[in-house]
Protein backbone atom coordinates (compact mmCIF):
# COMPACT_ATOMS: atom_id res chain seq x y z
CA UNK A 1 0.00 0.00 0.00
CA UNK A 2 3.21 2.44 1.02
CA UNK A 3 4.58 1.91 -2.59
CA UNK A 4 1.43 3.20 -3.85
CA UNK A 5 1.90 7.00 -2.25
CA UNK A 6 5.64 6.34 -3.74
CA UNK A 7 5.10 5.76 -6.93
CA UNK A 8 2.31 8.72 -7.02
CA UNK A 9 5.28 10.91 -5.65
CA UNK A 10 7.76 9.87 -8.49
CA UNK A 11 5.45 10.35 -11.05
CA UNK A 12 4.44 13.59 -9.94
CA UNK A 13 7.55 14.92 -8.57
CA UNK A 14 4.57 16.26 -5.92
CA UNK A 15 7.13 17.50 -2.93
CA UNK A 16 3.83 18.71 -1.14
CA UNK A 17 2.57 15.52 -1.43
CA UNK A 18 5.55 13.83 -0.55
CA UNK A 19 5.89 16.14 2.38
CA UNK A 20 2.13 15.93 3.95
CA UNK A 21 1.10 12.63 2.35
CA UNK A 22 3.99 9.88 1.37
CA UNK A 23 6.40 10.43 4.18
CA UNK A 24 3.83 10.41 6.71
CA UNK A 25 2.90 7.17 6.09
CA UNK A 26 5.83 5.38 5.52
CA UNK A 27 6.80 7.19 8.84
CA UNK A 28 3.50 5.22 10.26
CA UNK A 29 4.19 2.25 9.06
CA UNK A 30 8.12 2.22 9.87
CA UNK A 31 7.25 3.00 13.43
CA UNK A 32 5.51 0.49 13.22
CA UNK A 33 7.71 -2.25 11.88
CA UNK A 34 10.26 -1.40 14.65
CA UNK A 35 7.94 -1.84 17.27
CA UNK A 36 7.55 -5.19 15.57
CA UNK A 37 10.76 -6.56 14.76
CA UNK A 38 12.83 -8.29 17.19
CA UNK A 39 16.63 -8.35 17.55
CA UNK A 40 18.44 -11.47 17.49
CA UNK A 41 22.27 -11.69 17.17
CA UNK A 42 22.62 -8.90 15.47
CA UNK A 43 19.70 -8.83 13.02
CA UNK A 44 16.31 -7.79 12.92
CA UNK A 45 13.10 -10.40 12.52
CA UNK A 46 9.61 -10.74 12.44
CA UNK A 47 8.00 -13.00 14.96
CA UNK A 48 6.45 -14.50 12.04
CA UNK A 49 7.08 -14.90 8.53
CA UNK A 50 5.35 -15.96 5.52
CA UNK A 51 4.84 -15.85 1.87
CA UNK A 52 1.50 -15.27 0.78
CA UNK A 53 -0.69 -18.73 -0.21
CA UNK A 54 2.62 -20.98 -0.49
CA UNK A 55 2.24 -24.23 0.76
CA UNK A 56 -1.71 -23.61 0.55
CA UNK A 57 -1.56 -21.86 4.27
CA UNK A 58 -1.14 -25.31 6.04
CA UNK A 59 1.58 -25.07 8.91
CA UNK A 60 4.66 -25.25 6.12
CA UNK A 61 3.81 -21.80 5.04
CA UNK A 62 5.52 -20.68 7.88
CA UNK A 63 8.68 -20.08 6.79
CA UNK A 64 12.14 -19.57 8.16
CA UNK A 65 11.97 -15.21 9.44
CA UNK A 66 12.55 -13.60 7.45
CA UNK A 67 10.89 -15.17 4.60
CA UNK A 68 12.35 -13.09 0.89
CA UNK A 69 8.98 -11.78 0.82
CA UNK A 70 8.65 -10.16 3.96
CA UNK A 71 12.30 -9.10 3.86
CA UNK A 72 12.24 -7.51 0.41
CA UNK A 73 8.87 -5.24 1.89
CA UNK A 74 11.08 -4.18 4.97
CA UNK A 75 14.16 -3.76 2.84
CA UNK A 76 12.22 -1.70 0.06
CA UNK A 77 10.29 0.08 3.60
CA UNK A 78 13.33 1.22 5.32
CA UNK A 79 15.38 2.04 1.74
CA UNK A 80 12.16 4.51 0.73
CA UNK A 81 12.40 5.98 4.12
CA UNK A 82 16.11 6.92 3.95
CA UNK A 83 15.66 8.22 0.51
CA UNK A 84 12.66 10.77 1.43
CA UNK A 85 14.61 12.02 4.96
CA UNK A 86 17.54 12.95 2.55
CA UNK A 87 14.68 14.84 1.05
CA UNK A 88 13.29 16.50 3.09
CA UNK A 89 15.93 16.81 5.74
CA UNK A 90 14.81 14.41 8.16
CA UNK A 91 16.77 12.20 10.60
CA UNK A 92 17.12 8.85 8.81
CA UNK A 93 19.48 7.18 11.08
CA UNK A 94 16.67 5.10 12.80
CA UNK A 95 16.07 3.54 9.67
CA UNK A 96 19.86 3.30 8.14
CA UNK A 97 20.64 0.82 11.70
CA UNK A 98 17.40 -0.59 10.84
CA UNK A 99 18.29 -1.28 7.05
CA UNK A 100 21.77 -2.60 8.03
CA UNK A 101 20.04 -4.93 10.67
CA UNK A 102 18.32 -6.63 8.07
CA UNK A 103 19.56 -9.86 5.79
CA UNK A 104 20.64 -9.96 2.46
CA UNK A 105 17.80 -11.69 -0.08
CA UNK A 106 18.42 -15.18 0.10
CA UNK A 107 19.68 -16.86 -2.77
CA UNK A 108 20.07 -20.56 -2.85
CA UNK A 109 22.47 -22.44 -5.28
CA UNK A 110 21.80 -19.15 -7.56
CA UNK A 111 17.73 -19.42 -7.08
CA UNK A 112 15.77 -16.91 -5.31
CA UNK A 113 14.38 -18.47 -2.54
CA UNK A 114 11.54 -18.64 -0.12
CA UNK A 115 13.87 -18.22 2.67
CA UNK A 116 17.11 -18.71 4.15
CA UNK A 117 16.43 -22.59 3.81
CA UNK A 118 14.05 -23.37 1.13
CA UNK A 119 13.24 -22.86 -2.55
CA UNK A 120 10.19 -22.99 -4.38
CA UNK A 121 9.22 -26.56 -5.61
CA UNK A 122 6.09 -26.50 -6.90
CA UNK A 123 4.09 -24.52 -9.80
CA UNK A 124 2.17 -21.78 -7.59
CA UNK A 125 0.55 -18.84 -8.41
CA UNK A 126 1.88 -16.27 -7.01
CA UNK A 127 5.72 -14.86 -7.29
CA UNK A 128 6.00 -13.03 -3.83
CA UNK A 129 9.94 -14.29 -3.08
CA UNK A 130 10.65 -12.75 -6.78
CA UNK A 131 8.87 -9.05 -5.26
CA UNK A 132 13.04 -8.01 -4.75
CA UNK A 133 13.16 -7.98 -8.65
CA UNK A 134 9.50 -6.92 -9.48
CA UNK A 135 7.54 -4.28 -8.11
CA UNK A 136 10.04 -3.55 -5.81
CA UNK A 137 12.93 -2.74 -7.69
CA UNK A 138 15.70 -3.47 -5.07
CA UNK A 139 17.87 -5.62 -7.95
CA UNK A 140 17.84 -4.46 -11.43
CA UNK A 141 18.65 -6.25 -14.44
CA UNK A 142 22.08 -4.84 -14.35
CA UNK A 143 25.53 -6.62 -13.46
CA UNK A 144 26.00 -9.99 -14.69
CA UNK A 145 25.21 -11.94 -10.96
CA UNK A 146 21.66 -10.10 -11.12
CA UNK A 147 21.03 -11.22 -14.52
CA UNK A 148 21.67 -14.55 -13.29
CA UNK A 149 19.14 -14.24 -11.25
CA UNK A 150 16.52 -12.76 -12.94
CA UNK A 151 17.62 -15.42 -15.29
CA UNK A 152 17.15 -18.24 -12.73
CA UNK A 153 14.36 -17.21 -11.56
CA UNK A 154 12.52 -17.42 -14.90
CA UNK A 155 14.09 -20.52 -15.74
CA UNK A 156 12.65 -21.37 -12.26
CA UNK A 157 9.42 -20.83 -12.70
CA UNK A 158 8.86 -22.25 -16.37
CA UNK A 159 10.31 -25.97 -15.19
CA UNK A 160 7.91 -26.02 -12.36
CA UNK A 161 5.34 -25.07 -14.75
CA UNK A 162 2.19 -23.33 -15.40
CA UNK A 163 -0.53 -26.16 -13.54
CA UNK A 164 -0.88 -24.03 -10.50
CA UNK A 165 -1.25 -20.58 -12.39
CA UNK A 166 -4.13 -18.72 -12.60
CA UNK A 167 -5.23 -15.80 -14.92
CA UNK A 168 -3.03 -12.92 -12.62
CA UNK A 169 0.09 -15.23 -12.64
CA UNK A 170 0.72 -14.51 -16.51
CA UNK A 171 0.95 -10.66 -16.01
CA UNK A 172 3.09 -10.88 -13.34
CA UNK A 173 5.54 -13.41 -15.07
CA UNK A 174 5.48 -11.37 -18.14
CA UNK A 175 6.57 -8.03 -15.72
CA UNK A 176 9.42 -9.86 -14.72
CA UNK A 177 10.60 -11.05 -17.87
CA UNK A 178 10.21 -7.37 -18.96
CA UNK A 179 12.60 -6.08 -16.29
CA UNK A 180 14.74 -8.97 -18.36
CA UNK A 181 14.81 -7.18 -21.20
CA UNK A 182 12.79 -10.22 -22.54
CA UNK A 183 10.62 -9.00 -25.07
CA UNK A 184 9.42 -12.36 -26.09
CA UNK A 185 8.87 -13.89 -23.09
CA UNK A 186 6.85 -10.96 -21.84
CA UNK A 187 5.03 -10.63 -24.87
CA UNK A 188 3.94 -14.81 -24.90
CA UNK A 189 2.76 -14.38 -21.08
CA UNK A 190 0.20 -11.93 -22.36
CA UNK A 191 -0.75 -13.51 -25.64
CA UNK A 192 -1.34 -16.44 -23.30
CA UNK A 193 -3.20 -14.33 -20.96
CA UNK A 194 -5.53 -13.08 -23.52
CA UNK A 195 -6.25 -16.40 -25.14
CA UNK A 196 -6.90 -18.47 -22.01
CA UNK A 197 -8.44 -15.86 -19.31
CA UNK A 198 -10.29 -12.96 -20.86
CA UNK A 199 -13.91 -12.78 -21.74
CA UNK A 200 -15.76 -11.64 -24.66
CA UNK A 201 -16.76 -8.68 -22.64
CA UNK A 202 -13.25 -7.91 -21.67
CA UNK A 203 -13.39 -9.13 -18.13
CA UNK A 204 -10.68 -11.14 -16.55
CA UNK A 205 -11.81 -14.63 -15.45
CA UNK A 206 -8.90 -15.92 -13.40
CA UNK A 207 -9.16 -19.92 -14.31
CA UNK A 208 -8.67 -21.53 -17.79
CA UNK A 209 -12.42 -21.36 -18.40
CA UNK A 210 -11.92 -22.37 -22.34
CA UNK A 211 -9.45 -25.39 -21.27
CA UNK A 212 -6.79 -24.52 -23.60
CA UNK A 213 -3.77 -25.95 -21.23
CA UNK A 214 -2.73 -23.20 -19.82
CA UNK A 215 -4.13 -23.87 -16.18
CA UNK A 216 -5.61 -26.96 -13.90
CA UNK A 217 -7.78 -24.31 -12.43
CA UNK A 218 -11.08 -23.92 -14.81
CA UNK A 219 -13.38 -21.19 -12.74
CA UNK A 220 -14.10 -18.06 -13.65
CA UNK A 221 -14.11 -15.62 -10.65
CA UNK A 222 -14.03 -12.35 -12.31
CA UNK A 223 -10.60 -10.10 -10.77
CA UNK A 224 -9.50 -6.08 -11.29
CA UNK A 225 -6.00 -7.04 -10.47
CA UNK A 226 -4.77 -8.88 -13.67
CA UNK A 227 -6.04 -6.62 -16.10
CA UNK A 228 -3.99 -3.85 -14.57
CA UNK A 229 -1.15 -6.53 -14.08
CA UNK A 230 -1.20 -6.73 -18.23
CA UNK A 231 -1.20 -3.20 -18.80
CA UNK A 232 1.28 -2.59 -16.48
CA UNK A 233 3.49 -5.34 -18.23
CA UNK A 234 2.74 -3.48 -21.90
CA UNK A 235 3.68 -0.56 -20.12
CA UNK A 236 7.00 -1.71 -18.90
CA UNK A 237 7.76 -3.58 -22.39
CA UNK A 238 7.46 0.13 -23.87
CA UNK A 239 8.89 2.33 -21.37
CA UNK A 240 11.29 1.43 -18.63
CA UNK A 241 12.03 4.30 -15.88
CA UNK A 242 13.33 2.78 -12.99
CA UNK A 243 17.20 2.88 -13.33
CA UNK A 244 17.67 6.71 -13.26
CA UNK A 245 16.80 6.85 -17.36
CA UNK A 246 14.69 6.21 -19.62
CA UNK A 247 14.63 3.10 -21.86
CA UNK A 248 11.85 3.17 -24.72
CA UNK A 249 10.80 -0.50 -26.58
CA UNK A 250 12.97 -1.88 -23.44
CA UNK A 251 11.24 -5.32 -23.80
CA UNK A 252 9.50 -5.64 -27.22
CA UNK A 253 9.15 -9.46 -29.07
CA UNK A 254 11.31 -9.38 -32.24
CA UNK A 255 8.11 -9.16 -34.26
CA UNK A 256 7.58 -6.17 -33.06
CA UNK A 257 10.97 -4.59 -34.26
CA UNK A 258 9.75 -5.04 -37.88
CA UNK A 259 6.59 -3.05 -37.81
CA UNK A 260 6.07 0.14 -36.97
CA UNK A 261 4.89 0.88 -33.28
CA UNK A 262 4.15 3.54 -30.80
CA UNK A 263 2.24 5.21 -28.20
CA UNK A 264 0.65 8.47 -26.73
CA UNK A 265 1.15 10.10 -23.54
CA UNK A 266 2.72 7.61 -21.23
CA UNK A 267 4.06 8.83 -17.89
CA UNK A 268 7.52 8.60 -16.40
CA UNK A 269 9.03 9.15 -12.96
CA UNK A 270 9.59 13.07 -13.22
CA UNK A 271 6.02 13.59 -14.49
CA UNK A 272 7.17 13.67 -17.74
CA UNK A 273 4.66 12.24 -19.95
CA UNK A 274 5.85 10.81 -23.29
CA UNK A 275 4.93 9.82 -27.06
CA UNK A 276 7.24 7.89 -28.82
CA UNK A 277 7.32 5.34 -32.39
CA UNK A 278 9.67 3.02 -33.34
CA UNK A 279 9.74 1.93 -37.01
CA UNK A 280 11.80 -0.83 -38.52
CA UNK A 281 13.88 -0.88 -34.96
CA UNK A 282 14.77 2.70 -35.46
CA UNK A 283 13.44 5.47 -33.17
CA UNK A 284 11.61 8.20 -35.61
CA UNK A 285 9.07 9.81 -33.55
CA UNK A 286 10.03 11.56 -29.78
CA UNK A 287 8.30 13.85 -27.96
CA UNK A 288 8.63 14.60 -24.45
CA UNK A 289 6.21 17.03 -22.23
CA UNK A 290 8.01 18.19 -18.95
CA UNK A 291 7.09 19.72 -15.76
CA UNK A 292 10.39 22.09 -15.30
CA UNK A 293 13.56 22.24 -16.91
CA UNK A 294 15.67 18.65 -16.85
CA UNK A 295 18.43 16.97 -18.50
CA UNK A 296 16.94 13.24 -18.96
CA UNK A 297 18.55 10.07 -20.54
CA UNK A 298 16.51 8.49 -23.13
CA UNK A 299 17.78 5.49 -24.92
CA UNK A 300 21.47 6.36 -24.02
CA UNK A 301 21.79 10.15 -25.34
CA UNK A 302 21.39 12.93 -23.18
CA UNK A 303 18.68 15.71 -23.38
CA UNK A 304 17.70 18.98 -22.12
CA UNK A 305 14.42 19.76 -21.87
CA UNK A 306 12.71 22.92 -21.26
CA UNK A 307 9.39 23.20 -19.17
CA UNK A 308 6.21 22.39 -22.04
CA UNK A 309 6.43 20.05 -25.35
CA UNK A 310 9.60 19.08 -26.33
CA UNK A 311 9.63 16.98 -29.67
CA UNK A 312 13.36 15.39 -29.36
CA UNK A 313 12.50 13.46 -33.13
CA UNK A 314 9.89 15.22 -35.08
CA UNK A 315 7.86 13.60 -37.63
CA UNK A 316 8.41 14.24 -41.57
CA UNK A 317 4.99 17.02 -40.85
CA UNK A 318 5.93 18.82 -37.89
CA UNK A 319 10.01 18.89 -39.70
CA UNK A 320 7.85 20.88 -42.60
């Protein structure tokens, strides 16, 4: 929920907001957390620690503390915090000794893991343990070890398999294998998604309802969540923000690279809000619409943008 007031703040670039709204909370909810944690040798745990739904919430999802999902929320908790009291000139030291207190993701034999002891072995539907890559952002797809693991971590969950999947679990691969830079992988999560767990009418029904494979579950409980799970995928396989710069067709399929593609007014961290076309592989249409006056890496060049419209690459009409 915290992430939510973050990600409104770096899309805005709303200090007020940040100030009176964001901070607050976190505030809250870090307060909160260290009333909760308890120090043991050193390092900081949770009394208890899961991962949501693994094990099917019998007495084994009760996992060693603290469990990669839990820790990557406290990590990404405490890491936010110290970022917006550099900000705003708060003291952050609480939450720097609370940050350092606080384990490493664990990694097993190169895996992502549920916790300090145990991997995933068996298809399930959600990804929590992979949140460190994906919403979270706390490894990026960056060095060579983190692309192992990203790497791993797909190769992960495709052995186990798809039998214990349901409609949301195909967006939420396909955003990881986005933050890959795997435009084909992304893009066949979605197709899937679309043939096996959408409705005439457009509604998500989360169970392989048509029995094409894809699932052992065959309901069809209608859910909100996966359709913004697939747009938010699309949106990340044309428009990556999260590194410090801007990468446009980050994660497109190779089919894609032959045609000519685009889109309208999508919004970056900065609250810059961008339209962009890609033709043949080639970048031929760029226009950028800023807040204030910013230099801003797009696709590995440098630009300085004034406050208002700025078309970077103009089409052959607006050149005349």
């Amino acid at each position: 929920v915290a992430q939510s007031f973050d990600e409104y703040y770096l899309y805005t670039c709303d200090e007020t907001f940040l100030k009176q709204r964001a901070y607050p909370f976190f505030k809250e909810i870090g307060e909160a957390f260290l009333g909760i944690l308890q120090e043991r040798n050193g390092k900081l745990y949770l009394p208890l620690s899961t991962s949501p739904e693994i094990f099917d919430d019998t007495e084994k999802a009760y996992l060693e503390p603290n469990s990669n999902f839990d820790l990557s929320l406290l990590r990404y908790l405490f890491k936010t915090l110290i970022g917006y009291c550099r900000i705003l000139g708060e003291e952050q030291s609480r939450y720097e000794s609370a940050l350092s207190k606080l384990d490493e993701i664990a990694v097993i034999d190169g895996y992502i893991a549920l916790d300090s002891k145990r991997r995933l072995n068996e298809s399930h539907r959600h990804f929590s343990h992979l949140m460190c890559l994906y919403p979270l952002h706390l490894i990026d797809y960056d060095t060579e070890e983190h692309k192992k693991l990203y790497k791993s971590a797909l190769a992960e969950e495709e052995s186990l398999g798809t039998d214990m999947w349901v409609g949301f679990s195909f967006p939420m691969c396909a955003q990881i294998y986005a933050m890959a830079l795997d435009g084909d992988g992304a893009y066949l999560k979605l197709r899937r998604f679309c043939d096996g767990f959408v409705a005439k009418n457009g509604f998500h029904l989360n169970g392989d309802f048509k029995n094409k494979g894809y699932s052992s579950f065959h309901y069809r409980p209608f859910t909100l969540e996966a359709l913004f799970g697939f747009c938010d995928a699309l949106h990340e396989m044309l428009l990556q923000d999260h590194t410090g710069k801007i990468e446009l067709f980050a994660a497109i399929p190779q089919e894609w690279k032959t045609r000519t593609i685009g889109f309208k007014n999508l919004r970056s961290r900065g609250g810059l809000i961008i339209s962009a076309k890609l033709t043949n592989g080639g970048l031929t249409e760029l226009s950028v619409t800023a807040p204030k006056m910013c230099d801003i890496n797009i696709n590995g060049e440098t630009y300085h943008l004034k406050k208002g419209i700025n078309r970077l690459i103009q089409t052959e009409k607006q050149k005349r």
